[in-house]
C-alpha atoms as a PDB file:
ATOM      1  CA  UNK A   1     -35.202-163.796  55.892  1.00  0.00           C
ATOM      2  CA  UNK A   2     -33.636-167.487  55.519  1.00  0.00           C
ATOM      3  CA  UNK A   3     -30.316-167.505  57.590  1.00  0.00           C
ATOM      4  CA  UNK A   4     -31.100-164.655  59.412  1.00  0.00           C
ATOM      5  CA  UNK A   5     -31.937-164.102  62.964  1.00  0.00           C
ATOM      6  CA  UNK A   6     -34.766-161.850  64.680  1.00  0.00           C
ATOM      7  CA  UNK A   7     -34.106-160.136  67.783  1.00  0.00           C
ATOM      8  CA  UNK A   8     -36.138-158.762  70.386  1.00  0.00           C
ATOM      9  CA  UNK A   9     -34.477-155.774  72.811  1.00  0.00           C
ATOM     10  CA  UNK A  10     -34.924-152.919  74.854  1.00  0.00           C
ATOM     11  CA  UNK A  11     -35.868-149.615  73.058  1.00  0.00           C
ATOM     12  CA  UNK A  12     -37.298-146.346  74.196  1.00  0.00           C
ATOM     13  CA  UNK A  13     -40.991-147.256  74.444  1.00  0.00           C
ATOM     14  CA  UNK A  14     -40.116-151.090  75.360  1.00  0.00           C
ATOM     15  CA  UNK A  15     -37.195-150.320  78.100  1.00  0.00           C
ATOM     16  CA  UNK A  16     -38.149-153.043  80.343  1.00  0.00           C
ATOM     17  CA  UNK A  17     -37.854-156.108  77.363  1.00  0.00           C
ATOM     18  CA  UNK A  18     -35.443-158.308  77.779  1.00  0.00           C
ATOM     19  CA  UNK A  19     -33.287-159.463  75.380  1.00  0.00           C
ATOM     20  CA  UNK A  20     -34.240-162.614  72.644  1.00  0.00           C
ATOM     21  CA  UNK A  21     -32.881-164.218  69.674  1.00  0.00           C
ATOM     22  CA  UNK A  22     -33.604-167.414  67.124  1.00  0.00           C
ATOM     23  CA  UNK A  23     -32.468-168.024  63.597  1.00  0.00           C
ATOM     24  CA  UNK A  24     -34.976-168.932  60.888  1.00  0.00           C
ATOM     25  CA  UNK A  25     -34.063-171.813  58.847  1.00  0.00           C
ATOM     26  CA  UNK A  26     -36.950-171.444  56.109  1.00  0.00           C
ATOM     27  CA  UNK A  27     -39.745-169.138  55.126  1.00  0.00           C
ATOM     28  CA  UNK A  28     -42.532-170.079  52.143  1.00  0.00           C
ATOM     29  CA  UNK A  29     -45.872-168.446  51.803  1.00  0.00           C
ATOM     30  CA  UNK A  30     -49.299-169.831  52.525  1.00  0.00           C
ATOM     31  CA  UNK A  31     -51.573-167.417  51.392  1.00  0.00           C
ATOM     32  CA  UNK A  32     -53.245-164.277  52.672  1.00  0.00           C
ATOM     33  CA  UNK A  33     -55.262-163.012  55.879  1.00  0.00           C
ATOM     34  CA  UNK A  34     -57.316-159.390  55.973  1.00  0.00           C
ATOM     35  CA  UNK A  35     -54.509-158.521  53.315  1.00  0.00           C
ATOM     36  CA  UNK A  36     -51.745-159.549  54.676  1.00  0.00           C
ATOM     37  CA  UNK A  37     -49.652-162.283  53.461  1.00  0.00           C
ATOM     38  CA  UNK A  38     -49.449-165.020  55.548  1.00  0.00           C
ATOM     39  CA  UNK A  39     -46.082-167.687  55.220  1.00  0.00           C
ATOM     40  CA  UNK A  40     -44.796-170.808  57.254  1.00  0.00           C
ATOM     41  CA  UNK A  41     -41.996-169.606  59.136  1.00  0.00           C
ATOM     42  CA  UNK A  42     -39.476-172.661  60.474  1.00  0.00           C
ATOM     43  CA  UNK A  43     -36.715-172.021  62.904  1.00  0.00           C
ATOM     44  CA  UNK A  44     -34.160-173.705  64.252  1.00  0.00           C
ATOM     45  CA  UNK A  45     -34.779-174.878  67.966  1.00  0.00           C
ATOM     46  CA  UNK A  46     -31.453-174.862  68.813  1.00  0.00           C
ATOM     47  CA  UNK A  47     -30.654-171.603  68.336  1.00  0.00           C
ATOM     48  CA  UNK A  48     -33.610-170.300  70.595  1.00  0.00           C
ATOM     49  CA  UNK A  49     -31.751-167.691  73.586  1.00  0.00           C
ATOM     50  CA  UNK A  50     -34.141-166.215  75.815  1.00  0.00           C
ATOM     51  CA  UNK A  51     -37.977-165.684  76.147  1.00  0.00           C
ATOM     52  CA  UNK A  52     -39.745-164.196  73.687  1.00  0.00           C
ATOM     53  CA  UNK A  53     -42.890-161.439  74.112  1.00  0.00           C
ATOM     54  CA  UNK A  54     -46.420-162.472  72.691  1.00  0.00           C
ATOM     55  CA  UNK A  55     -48.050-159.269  72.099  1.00  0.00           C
ATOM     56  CA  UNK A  56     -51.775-159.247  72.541  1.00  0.00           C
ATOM     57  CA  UNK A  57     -54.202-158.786  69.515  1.00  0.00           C
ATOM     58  CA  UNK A  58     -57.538-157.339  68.580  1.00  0.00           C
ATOM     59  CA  UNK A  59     -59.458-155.317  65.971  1.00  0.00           C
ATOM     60  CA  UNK A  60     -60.509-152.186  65.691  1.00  0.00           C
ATOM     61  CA  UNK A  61     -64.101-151.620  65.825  1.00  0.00           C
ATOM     62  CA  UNK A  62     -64.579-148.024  64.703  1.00  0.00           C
ATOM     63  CA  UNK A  63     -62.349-145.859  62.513  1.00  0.00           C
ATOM     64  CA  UNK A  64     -59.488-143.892  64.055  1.00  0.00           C
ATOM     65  CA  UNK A  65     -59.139-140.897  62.008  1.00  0.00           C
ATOM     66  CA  UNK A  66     -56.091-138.413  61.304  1.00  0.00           C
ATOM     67  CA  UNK A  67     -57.977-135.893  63.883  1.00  0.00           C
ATOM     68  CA  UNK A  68     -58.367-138.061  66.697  1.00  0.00           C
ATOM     69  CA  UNK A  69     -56.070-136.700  69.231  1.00  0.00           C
ATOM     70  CA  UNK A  70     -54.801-136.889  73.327  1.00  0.00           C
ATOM     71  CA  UNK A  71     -57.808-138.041  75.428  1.00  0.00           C
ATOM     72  CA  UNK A  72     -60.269-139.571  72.349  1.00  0.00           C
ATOM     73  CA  UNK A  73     -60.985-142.994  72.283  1.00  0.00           C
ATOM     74  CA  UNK A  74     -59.654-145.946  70.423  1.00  0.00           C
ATOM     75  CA  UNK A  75     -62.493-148.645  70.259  1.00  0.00           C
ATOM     76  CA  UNK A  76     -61.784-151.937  69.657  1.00  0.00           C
ATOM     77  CA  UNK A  77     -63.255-155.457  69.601  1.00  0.00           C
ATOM     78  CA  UNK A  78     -62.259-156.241  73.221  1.00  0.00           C
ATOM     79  CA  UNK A  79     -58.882-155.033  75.112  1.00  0.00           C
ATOM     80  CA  UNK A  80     -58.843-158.225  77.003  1.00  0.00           C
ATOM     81  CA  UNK A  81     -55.140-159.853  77.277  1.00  0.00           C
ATOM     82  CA  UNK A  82     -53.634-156.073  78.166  1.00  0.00           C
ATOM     83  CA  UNK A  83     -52.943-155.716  81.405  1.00  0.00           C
ATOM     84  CA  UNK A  84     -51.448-152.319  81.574  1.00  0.00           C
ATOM     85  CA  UNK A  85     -53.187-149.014  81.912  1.00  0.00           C
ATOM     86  CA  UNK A  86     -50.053-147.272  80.128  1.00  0.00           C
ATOM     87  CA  UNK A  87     -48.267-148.868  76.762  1.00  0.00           C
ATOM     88  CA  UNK A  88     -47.953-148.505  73.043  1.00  0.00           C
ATOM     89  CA  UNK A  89     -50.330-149.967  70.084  1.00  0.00           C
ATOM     90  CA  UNK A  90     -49.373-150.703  66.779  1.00  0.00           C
ATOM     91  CA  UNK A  91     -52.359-150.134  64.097  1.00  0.00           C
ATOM     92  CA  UNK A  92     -50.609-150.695  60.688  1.00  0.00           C
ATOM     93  CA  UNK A  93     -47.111-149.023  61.264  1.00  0.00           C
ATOM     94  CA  UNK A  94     -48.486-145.985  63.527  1.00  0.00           C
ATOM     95  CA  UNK A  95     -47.425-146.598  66.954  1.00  0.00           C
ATOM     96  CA  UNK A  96     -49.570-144.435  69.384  1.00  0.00           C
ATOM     97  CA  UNK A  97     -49.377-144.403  73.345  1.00  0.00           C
ATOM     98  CA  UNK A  98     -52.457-144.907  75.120  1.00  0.00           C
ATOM     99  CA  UNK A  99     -52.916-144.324  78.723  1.00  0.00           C
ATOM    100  CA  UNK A 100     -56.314-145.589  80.281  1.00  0.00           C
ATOM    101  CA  UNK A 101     -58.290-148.544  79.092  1.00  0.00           C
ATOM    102  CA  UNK A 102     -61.807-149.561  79.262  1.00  0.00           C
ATOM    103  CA  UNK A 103     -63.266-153.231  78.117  1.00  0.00           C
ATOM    104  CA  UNK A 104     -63.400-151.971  75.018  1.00  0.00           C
ATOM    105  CA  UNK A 105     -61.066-148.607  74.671  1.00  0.00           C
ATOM    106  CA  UNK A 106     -58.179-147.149  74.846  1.00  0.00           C
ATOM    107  CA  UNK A 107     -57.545-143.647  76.106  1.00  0.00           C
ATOM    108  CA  UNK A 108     -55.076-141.995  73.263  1.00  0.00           C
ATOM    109  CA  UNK A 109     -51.621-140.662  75.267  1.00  0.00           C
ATOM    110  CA  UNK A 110     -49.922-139.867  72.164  1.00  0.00           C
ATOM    111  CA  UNK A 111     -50.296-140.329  68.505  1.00  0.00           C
ATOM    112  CA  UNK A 112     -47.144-141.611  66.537  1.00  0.00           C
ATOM    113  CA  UNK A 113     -45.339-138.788  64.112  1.00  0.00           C
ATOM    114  CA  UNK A 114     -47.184-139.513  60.843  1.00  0.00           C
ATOM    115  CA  UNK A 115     -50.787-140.125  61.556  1.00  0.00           C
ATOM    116  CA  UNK A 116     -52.893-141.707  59.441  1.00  0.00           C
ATOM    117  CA  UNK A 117     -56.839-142.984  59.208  1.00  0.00           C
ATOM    118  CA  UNK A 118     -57.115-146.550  60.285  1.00  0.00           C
ATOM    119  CA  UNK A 119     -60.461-148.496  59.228  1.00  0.00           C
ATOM    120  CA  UNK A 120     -62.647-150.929  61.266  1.00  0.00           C
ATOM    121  CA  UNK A 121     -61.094-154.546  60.975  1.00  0.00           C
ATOM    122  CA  UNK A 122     -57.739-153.089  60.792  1.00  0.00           C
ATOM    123  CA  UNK A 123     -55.298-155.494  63.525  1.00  0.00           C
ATOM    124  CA  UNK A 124     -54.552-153.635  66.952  1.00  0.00           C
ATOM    125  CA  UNK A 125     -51.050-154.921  68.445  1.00  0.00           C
ATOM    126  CA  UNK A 126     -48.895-154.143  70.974  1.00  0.00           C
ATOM    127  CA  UNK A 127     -46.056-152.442  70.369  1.00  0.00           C
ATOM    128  CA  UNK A 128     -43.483-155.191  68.637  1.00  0.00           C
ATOM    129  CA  UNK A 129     -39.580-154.558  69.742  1.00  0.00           C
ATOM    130  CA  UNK A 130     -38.547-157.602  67.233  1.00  0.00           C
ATOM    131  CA  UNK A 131     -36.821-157.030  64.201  1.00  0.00           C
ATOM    132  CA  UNK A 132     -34.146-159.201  62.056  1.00  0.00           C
ATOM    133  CA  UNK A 133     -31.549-157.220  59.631  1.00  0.00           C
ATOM    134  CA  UNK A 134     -31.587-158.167  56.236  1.00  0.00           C
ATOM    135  CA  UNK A 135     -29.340-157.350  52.871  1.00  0.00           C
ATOM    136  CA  UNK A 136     -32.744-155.672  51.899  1.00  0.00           C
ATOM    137  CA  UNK A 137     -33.144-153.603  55.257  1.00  0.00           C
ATOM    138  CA  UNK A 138     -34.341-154.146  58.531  1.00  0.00           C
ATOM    139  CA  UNK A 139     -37.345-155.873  59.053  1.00  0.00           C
ATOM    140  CA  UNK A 140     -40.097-155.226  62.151  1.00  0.00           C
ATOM    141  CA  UNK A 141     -41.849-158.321  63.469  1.00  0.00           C
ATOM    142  CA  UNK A 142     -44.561-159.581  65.647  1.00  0.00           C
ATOM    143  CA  UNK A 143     -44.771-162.775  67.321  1.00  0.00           C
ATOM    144  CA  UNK A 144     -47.861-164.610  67.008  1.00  0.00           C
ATOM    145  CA  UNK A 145     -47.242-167.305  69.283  1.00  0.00           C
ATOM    146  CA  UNK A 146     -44.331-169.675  70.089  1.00  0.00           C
ATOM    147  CA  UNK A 147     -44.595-173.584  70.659  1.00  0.00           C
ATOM    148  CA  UNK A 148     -41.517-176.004  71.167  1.00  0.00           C
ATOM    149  CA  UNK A 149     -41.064-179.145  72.379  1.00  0.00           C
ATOM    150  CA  UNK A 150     -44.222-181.020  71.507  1.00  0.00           C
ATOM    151  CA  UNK A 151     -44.072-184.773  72.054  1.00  0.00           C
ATOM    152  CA  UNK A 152     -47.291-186.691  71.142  1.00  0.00           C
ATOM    153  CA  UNK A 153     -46.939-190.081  72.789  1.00  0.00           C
ATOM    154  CA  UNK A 154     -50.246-191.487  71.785  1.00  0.00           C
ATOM    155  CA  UNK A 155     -51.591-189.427  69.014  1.00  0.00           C
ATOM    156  CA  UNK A 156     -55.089-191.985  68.058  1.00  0.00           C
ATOM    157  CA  UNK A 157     -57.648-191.421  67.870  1.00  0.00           C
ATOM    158  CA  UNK A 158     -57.624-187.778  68.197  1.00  0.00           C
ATOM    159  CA  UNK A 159     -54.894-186.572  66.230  1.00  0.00           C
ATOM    160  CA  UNK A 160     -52.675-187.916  63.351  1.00  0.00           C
ATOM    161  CA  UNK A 161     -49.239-186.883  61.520  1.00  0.00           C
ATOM    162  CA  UNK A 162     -49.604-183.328  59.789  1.00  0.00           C
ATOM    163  CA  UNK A 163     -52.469-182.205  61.607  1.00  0.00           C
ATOM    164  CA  UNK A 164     -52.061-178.485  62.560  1.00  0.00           C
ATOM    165  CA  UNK A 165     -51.692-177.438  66.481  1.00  0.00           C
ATOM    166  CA  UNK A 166     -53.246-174.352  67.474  1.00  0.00           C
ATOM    167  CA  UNK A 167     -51.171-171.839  70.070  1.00  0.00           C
ATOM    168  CA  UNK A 168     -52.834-168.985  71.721  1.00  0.00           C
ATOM    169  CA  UNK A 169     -53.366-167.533  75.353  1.00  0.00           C
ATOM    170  CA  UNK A 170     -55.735-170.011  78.159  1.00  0.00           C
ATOM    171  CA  UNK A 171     -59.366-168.443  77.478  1.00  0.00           C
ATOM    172  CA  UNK A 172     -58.798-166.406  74.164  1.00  0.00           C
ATOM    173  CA  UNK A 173     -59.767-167.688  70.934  1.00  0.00           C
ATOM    174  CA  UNK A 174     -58.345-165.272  68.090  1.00  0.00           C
ATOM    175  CA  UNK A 175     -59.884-164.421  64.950  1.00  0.00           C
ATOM    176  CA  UNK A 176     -56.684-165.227  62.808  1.00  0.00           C
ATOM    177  CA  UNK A 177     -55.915-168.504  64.565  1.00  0.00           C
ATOM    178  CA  UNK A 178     -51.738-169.452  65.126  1.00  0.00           C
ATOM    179  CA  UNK A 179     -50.413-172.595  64.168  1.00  0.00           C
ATOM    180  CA  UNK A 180     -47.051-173.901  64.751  1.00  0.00           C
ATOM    181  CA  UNK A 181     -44.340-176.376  65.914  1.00  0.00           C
ATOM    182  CA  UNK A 182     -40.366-175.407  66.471  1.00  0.00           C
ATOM    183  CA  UNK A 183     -41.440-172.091  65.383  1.00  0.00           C
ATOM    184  CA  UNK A 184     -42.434-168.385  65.637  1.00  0.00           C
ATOM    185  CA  UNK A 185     -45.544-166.427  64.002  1.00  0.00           C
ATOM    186  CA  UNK A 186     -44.277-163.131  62.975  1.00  0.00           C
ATOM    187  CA  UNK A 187     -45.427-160.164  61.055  1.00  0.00           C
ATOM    188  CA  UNK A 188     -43.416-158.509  58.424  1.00  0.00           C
ATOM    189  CA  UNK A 189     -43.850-154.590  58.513  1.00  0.00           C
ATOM    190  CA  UNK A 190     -41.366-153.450  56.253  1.00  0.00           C
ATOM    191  CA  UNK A 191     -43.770-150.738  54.159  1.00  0.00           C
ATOM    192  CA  UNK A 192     -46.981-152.273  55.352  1.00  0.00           C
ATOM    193  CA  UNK A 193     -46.829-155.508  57.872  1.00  0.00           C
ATOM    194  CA  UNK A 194     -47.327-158.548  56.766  1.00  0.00           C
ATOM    195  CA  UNK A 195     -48.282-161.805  59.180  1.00  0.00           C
ATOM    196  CA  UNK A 196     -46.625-164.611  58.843  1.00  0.00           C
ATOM    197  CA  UNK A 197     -47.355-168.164  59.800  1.00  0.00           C
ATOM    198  CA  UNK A 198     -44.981-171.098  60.311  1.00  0.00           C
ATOM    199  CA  UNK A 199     -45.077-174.683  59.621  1.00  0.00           C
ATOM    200  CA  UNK A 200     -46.503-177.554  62.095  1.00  0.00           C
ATOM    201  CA  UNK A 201     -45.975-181.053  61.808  1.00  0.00           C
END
C-alpha cells in the first residue's frame, strides 16, 4: 500500500459519508493482535482532504451462528459509542444490518449474503466505507483513530522523544489500544482483515 491513497465515500449502506482521502508514505509490520497483523502505517500530512469516519469498536460476547436470523440478538461486550438505532456491523467480512440496540445487543435487520459463524472475542465494527486500490486489488480498511498536529512544548517530566501517544474517543478505553502521530490506524480486509497500526514519534 506505499504510494497509494485510501478513500472513504458514499456507498449504498453508507449514503450519507462524505468524501476523504490521504496518501500513505510507508507501511512495516509490528506484530500481531487477536490474529490479526498489526503494522505502523505513516502518511503524509499534507495530502490529508477531508474528515475521516472513526468507526466504533467492540467484541462479541457470545457466538453468532449461521442460523441466527431477522429479530435474534447480537451480544456484545458493550454497544456504547453507537449512537444509531439503524446501521451496519462488520464481524470479520460479514456485514449485517441491525436495527434496535440494547446496552449490550443488537437487534439483527439483515444478515450479509454469505453468512458465517462468528466466535466470542471476534472484533464488532461499524461498517468501514474506506478502501485504497492496489496493483494486487482493492483493499477494505478501517480507521482506528486519526491524530495530527501534535506539538509538545514542554515534554519533562512526563513524556520524552519516542514515547507512544494513545488516540481514542473521551471516556472509552479500548481493548486493542491506538497509537499514532501524522497517521491513520486501518484494517486490511482483503480475504480476512487485518489491523494495522501506525508509527508515533
Amino acid at each position: 500500500m506505499i504510494g497509494q491513497t485510501i478513500i472513504q465515500q458514499a456507498d449504498k449502506n453508507s449514503p450519507d459519508s462524505s468524501y476523504a482521502s490521504v496518501a500513505i508514505e510507508n507501511v512495516s509490520k509490528i506484530g500481531t493482535v487477536a490474529g490479526y497483523e498489526l503494522f505502523d502505517l505513516v502518511v503524509n500530512p499534507n495530502t490529508v482532504n477531508g474528515n475521516f469516519s472513526i468507526p466504533e469498536r467492540t467484541t462479541l460476547d457470545r457466538a453468532v451462528t449461521t442460523g441466527l436470523d431477522i429479530g435474534d440478538t447480537i451480544t456484545v461486550d458493550s454497544t456504547l459509542g453507537w449512537s444509531d438505532q439503524v446501521g451496519y456491523l462488520q464481524i470479520n467480512n460479514e456485514i449485517i444490518k441491525y436495527e434496535g440496540k440494547s446496552a449490550r445487543q443488537f437487534v439483527i435487520n439483515e444478515r450479509g449474503t454469505v453468512t458465517r459463524t462468528h466466535n466470542p472475542g471476534d472484533l464488532v465494527t461499524n461498517y468501514s466505507n474506506v478502501k485504497s486500490v492496489t496493483p494486487q486489488g482493492e483493499v477494505k480498511v478501517l480507521l482506528y483513530g486519526i491524530l495530527t498536529n501534535l506539538e509538545v512544548t514542554d515534554p519533562q517530566p512526563y513524556s520524552q522523544v519516542g514515547d507512544r501517544v494513545q488516540v481514542s474517543k473521551p471516556g472509552f478505553e479500548p481493548k486493542i489500544p491506538s497509537f499514532m502521530t501524522n497517521a491513520l490506524i486501518v484494517l486490511d480486509g482483503r480475504s480476512t482483515p487485518q489491523v494495522l497500526h501506525p508509527r508515533h514519534h
